[in-house]
C-alpha atoms as a PDB file:
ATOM      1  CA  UNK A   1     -19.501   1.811  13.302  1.00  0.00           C
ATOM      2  CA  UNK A   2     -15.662   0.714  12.678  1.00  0.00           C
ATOM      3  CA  UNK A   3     -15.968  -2.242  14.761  1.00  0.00           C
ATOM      4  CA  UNK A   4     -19.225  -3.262  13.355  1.00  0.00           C
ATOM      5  CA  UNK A   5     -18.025  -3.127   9.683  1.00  0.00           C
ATOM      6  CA  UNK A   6     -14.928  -5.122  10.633  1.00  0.00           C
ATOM      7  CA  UNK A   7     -17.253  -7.654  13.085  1.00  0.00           C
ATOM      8  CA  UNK A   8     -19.719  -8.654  10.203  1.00  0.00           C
ATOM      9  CA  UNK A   9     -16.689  -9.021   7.815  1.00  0.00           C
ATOM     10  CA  UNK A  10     -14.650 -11.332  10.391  1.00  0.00           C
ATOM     11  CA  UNK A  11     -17.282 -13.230  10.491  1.00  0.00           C
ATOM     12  CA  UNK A  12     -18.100 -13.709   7.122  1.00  0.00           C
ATOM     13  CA  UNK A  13     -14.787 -14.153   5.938  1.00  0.00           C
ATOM     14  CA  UNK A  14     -12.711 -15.946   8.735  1.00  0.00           C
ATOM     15  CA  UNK A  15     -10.083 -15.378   6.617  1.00  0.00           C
ATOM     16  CA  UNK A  16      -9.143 -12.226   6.782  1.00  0.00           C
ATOM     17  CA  UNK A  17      -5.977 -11.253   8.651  1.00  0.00           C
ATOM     18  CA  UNK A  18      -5.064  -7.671   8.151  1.00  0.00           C
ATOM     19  CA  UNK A  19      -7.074  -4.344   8.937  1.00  0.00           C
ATOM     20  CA  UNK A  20      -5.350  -1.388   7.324  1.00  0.00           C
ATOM     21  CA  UNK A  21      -6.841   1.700   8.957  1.00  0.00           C
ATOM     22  CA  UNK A  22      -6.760   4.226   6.296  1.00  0.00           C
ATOM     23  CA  UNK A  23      -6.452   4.815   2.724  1.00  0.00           C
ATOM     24  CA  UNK A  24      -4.083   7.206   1.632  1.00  0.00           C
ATOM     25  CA  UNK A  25      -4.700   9.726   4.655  1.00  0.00           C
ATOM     26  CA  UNK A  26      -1.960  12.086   3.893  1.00  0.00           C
ATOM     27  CA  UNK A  27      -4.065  13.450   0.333  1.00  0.00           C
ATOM     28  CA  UNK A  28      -7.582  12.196   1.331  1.00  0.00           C
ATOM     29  CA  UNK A  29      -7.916  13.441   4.629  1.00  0.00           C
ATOM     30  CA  UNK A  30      -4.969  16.277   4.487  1.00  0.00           C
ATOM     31  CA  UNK A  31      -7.740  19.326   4.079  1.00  0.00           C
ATOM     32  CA  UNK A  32      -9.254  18.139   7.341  1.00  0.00           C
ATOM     33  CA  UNK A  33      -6.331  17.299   9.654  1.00  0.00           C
ATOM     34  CA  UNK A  34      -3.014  17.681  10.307  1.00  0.00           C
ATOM     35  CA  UNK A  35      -0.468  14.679  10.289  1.00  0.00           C
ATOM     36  CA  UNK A  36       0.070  15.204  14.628  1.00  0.00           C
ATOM     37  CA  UNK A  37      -4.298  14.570  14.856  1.00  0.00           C
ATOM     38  CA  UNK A  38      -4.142  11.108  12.539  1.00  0.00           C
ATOM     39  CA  UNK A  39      -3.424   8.877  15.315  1.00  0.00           C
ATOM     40  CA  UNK A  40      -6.013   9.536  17.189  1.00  0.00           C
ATOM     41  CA  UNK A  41      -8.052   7.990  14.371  1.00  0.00           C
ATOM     42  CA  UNK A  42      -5.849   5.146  14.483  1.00  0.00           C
ATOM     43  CA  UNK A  43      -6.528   4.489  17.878  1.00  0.00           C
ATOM     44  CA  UNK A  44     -10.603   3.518  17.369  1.00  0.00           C
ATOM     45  CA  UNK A  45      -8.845   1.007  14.856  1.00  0.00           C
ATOM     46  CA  UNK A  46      -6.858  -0.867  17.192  1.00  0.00           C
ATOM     47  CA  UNK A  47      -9.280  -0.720  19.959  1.00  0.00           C
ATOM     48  CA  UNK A  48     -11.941  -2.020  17.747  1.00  0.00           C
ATOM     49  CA  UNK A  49      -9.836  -4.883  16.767  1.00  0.00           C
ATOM     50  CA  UNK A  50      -8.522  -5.908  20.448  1.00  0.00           C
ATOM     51  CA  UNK A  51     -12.396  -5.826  21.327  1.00  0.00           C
ATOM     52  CA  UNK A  52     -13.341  -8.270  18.114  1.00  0.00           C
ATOM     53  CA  UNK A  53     -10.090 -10.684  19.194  1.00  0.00           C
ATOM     54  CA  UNK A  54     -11.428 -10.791  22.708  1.00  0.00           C
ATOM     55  CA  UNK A  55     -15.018 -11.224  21.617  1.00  0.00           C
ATOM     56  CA  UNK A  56     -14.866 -13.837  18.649  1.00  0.00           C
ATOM     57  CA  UNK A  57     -11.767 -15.235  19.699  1.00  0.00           C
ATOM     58  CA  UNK A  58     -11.306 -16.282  15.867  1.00  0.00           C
ATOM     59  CA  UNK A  59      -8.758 -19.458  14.362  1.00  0.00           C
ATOM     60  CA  UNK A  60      -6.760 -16.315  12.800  1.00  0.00           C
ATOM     61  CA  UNK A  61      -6.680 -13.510  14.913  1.00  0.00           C
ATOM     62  CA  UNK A  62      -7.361 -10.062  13.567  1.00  0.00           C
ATOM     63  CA  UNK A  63      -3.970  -7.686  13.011  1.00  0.00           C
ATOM     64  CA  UNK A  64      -4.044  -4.046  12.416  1.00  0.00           C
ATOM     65  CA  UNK A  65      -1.472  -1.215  10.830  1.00  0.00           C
ATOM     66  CA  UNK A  66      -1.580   1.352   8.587  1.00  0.00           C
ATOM     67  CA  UNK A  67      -1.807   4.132   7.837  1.00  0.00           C
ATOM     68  CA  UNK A  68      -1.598   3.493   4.029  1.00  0.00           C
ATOM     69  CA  UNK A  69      -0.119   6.491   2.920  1.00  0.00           C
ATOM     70  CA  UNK A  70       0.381   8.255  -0.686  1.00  0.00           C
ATOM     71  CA  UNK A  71       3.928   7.512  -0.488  1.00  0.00           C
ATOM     72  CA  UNK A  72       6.827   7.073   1.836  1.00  0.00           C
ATOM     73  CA  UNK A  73       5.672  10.615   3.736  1.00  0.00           C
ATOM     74  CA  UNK A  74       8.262  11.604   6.544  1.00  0.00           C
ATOM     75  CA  UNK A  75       6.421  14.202   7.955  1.00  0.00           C
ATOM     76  CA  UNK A  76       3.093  12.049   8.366  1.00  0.00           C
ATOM     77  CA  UNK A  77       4.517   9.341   8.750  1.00  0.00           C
ATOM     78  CA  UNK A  78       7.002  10.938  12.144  1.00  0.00           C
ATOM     79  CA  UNK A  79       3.709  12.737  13.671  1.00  0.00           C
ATOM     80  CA  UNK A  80       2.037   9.580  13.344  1.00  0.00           C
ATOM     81  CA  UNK A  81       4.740   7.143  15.064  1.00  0.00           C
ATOM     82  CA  UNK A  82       5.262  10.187  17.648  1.00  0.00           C
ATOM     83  CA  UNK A  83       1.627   9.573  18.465  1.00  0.00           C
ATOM     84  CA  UNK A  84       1.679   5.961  18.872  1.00  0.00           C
ATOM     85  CA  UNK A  85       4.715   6.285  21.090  1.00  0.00           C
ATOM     86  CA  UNK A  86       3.570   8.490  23.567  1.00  0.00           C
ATOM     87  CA  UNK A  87       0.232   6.133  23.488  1.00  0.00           C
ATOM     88  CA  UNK A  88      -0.110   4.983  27.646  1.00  0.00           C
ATOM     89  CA  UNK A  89      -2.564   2.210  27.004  1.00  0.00           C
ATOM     90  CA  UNK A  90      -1.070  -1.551  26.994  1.00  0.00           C
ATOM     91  CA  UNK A  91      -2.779  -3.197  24.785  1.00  0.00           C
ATOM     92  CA  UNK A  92      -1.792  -0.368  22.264  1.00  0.00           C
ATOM     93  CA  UNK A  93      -1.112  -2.093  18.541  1.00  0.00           C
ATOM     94  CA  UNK A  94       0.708  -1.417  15.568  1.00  0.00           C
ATOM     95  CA  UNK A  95       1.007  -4.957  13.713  1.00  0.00           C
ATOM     96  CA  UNK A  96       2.986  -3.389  10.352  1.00  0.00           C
ATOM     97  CA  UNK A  97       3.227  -0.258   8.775  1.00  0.00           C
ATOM     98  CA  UNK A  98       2.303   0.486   5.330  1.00  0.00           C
ATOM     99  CA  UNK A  99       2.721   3.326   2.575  1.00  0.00           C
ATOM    100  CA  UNK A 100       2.098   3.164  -1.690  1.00  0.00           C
ATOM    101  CA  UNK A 101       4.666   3.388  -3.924  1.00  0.00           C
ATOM    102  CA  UNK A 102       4.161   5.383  -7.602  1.00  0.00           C
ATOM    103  CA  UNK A 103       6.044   8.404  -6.734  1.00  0.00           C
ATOM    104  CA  UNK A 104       6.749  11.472  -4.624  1.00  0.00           C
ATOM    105  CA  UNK A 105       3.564  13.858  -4.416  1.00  0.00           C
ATOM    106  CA  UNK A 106       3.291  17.380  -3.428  1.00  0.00           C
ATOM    107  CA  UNK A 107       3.474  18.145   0.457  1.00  0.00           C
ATOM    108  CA  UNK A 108       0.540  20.022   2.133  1.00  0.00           C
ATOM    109  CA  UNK A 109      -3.629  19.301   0.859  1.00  0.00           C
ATOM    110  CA  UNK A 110      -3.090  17.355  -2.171  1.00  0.00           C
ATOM    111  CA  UNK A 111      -2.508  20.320  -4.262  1.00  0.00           C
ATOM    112  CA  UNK A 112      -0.411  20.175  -7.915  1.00  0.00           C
ATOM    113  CA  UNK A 113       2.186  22.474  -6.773  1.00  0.00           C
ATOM    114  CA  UNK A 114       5.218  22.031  -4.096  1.00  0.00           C
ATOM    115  CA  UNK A 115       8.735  20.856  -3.799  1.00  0.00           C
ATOM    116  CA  UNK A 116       7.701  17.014  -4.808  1.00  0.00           C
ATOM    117  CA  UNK A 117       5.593  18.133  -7.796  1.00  0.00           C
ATOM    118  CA  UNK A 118       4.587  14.342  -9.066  1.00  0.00           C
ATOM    119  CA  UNK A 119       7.443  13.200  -9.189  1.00  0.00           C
ATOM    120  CA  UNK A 120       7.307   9.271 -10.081  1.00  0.00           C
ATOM    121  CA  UNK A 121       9.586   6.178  -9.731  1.00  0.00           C
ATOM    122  CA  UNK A 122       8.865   4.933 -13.555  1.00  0.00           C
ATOM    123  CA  UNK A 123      12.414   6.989 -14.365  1.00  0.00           C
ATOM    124  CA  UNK A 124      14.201   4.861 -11.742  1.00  0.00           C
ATOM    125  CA  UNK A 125      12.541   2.639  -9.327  1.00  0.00           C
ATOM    126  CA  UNK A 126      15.897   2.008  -7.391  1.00  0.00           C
ATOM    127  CA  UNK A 127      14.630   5.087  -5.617  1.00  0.00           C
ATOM    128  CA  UNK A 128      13.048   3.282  -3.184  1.00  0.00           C
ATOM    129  CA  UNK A 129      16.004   1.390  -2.671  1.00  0.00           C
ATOM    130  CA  UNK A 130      16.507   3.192   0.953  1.00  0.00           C
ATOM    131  CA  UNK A 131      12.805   3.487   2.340  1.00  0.00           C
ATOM    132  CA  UNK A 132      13.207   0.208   4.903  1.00  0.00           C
ATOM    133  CA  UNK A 133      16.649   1.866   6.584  1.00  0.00           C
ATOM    134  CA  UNK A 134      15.223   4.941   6.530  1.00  0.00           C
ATOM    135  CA  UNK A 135      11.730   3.619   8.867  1.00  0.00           C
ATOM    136  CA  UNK A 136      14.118   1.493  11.051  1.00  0.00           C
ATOM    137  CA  UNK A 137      15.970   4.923  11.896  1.00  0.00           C
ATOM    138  CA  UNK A 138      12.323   6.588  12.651  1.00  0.00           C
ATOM    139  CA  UNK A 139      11.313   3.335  14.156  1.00  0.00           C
ATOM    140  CA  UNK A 140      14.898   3.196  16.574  1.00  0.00           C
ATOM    141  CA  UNK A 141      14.808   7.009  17.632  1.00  0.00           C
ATOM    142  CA  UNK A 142      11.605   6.237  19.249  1.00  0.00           C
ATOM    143  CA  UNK A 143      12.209   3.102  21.185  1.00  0.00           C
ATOM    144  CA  UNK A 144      10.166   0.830  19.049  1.00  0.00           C
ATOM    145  CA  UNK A 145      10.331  -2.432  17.566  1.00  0.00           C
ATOM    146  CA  UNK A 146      12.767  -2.375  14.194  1.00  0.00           C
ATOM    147  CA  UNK A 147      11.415  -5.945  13.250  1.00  0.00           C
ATOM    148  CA  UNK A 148       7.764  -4.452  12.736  1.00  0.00           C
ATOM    149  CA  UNK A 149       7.042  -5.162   8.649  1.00  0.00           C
ATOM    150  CA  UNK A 150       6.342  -2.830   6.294  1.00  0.00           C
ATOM    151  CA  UNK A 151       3.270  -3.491   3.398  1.00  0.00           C
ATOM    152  CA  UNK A 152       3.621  -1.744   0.157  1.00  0.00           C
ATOM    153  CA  UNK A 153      -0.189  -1.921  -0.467  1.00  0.00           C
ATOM    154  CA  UNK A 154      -0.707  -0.262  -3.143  1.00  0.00           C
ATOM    155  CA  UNK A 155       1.739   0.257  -6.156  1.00  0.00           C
ATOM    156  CA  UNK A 156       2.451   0.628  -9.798  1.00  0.00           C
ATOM    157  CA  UNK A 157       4.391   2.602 -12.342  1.00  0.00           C
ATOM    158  CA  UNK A 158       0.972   5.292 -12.921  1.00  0.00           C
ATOM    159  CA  UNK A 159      -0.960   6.885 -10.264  1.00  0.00           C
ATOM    160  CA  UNK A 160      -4.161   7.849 -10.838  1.00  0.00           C
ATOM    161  CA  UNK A 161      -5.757   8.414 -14.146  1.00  0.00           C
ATOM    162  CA  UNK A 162      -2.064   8.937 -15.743  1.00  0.00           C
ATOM    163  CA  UNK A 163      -0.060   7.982 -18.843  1.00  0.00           C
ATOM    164  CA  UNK A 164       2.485   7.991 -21.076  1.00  0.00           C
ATOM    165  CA  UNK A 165       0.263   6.781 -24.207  1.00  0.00           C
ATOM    166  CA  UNK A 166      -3.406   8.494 -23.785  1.00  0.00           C
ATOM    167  CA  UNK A 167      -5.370   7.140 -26.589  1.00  0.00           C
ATOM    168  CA  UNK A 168      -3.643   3.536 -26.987  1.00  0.00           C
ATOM    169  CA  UNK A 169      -3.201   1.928 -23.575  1.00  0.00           C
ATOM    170  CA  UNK A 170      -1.685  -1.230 -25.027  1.00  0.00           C
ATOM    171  CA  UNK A 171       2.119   0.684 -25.015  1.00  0.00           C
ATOM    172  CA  UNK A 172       1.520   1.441 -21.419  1.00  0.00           C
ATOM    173  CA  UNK A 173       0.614  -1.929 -20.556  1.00  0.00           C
ATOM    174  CA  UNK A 174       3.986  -3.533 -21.769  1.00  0.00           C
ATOM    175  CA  UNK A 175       5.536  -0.332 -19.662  1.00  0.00           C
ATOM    176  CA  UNK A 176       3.650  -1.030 -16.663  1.00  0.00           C
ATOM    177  CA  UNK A 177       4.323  -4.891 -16.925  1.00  0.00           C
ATOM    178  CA  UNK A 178       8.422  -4.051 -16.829  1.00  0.00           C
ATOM    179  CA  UNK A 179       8.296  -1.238 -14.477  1.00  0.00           C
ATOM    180  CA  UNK A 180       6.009  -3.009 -11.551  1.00  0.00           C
ATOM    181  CA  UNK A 181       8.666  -6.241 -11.119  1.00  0.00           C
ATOM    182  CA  UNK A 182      11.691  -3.478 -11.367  1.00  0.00           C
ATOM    183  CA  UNK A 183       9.871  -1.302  -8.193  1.00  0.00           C
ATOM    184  CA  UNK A 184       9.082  -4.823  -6.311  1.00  0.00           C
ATOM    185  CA  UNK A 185      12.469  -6.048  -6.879  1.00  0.00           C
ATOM    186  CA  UNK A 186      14.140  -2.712  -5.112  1.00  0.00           C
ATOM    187  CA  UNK A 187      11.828  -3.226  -1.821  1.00  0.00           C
ATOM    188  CA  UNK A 188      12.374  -7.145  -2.114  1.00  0.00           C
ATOM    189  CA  UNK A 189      16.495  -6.513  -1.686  1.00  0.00           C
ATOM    190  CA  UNK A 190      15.447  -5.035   1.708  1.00  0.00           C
ATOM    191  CA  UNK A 191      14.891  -6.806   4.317  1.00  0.00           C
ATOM    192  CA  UNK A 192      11.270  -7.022   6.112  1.00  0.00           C
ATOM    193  CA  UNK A 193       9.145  -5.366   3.608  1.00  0.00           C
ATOM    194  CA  UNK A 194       6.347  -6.577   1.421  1.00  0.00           C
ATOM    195  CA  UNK A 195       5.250  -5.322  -2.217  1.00  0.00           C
ATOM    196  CA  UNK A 196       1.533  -6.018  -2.638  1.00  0.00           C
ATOM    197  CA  UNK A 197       0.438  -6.469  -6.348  1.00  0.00           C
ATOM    198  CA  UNK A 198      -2.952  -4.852  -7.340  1.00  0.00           C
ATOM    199  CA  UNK A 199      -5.355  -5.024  -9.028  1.00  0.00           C
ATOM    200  CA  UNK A 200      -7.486  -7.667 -11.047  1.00  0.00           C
ATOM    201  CA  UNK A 201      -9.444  -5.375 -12.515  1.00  0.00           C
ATOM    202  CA  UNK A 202      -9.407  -1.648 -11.681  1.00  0.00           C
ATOM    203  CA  UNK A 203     -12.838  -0.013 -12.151  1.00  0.00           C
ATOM    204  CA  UNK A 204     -11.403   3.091 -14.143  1.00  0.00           C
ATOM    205  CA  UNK A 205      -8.008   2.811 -14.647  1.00  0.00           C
ATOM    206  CA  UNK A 206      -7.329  -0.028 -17.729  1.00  0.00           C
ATOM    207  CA  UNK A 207      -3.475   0.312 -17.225  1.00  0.00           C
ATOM    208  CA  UNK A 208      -3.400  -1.249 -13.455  1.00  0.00           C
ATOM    209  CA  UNK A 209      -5.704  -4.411 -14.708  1.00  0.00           C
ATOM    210  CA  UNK A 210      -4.178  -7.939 -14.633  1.00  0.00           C
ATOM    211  CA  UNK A 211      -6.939  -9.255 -16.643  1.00  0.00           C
ATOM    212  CA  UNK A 212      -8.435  -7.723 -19.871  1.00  0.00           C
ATOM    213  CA  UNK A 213     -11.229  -6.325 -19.147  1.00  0.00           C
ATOM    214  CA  UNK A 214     -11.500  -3.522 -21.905  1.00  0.00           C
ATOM    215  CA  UNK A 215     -12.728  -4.447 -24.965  1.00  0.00           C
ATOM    216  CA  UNK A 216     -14.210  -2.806 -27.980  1.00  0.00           C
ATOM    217  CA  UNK A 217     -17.856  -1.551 -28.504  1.00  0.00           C
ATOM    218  CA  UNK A 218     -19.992  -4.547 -28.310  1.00  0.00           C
ATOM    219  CA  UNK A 219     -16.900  -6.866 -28.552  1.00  0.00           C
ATOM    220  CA  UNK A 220     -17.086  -9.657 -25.791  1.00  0.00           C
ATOM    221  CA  UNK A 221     -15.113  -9.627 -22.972  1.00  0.00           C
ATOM    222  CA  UNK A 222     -12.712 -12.722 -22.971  1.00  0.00           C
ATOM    223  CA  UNK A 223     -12.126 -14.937 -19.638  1.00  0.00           C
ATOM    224  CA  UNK A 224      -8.845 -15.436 -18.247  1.00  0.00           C
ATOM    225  CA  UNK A 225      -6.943 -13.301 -20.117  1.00  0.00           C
ATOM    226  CA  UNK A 226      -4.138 -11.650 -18.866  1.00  0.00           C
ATOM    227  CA  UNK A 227      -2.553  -8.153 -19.442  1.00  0.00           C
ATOM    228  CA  UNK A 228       0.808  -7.926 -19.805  1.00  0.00           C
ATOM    229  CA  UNK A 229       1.150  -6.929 -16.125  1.00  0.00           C
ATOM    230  CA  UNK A 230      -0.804 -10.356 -15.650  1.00  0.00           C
ATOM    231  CA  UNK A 231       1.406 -12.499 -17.495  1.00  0.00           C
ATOM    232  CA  UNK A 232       4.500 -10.816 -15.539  1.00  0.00           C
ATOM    233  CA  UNK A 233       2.487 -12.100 -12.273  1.00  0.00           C
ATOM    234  CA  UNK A 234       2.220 -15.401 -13.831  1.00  0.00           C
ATOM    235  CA  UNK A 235       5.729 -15.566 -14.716  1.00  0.00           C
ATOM    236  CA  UNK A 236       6.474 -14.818 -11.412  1.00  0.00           C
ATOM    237  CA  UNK A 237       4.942 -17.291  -9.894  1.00  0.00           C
ATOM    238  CA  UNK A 238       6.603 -19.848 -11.334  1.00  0.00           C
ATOM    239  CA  UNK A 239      10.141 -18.855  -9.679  1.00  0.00           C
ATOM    240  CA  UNK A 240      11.480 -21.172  -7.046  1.00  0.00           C
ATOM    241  CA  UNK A 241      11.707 -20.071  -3.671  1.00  0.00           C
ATOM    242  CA  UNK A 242      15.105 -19.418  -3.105  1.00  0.00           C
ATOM    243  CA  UNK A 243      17.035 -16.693  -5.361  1.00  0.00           C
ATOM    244  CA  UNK A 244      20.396 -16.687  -6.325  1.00  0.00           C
ATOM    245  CA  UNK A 245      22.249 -13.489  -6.562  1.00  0.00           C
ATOM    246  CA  UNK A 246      23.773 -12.099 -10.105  1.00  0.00           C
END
């Protein structure tokens, strides 16, 4: 089933370069497994892609990584390396290794209690200042390749359905539009990791859009019209490639 999902969509979409195995697998699937059984998951992943390389032999080859976890997770995120170590096979793959980054969540089934009880970076998002040196030390204990990168594919200043403002979003929106280009700029300083941007439009969650998509009752919605968190994208766009320290 995984490889025919990811077949049809190769071929529809040539494009596409990265396969990231799982979403969030350390509070989604935490009920069902425990962080030392996730890899072998992983493994149908990567054997799925090899098979869809060999067969289609595509212009961009297919890569594959993961596992997308809740946040930088130690425990899951050791188990899970531990697994792909001791992997015999050869044509064994792990292209980069992503996480998210909105906080620190309690350990264990997704639960609200524990020693992390949501804790989030929106206080200080030099926090994740450390998170690269700390996966090259996991990464060099094991034998394996320090140079792999590392995706932040999923990130913002509120998880979920949270807030600081609940019944005007528009305060949050200038909050999330200064807090998401502080957390980028703390993984950016380190070397070999990647802060994805999300989302256009989130389905449910207003403060994450980067174009207005809530409106009033029976107002119409406007076109090309960014949220604050928009505009900061735009803005950054605009910068020249090289940066000069201050």
């Amino acid at each position: 089933m995984v490889k025919t999902i990811m077949r049809d969509l190769k071929q529809r979409f040539p494009q596409i370069k990265y396969i990231e195995a799982f979403n969030e697998p350390d509070h989604n699937l935490a009920k069902a497994l425990k962080p030392d059984a996730l890899y072998d998951y992983y493994r149908v992943y990567y054997q799925a892609v090899n098979e869809i390389n060999q067969e289609l032999k595509p212009t961009i080859p297919l890569q594959v990584g993961g596992p997308g976890f809740m946040q930088y997770n130690e425990p899951w995120l050791r188990a899970f390396l531990d697994g792909y170590s001791a992997d015999p096979a050869a044509d064994k793959r792990l292209d980069f290794i992503s996480w998210h980054a909105y906080g620190e969540f309690p350990e264990g089934d997704g639960g609200s209690d524990g020693p992390r009880a949501y804790h989030f970076y929106k206080g200080d998002p030099s926090e994740v200042a450390g998170q690269r040196a700390k996966l090259n030390a996991e990464l060099r204990s094991r034998g394996l390749d320090e140079n792999i990168p590392a995706f932040i594919t999923e990130s913002g200043i509120y998880p979920g359905p949270s807030f600081d403002h609940q019944n005007d979003p528009k305060p949050d929106y200038l909050i999330g539009a200064a807090g998401v280009p502080s957390l980028h700029y703390w993984y950016m300083e380190q070397d070999n990791i990647v802060p994805f941007n999300w989302v256009l439009r989130h389905k449910s969650e207003e403060r994450k859009d980067q174009l207005v998509t809530r409106v009033g009752e029976g107002e119409p919605i406007p076109t090309g019209v960014f949220t604050p968190y928009g505009n900061a994208l735009v803005m950054m766009s605009k910068l020249k490639d090289g940066r000069v320290a201050a």
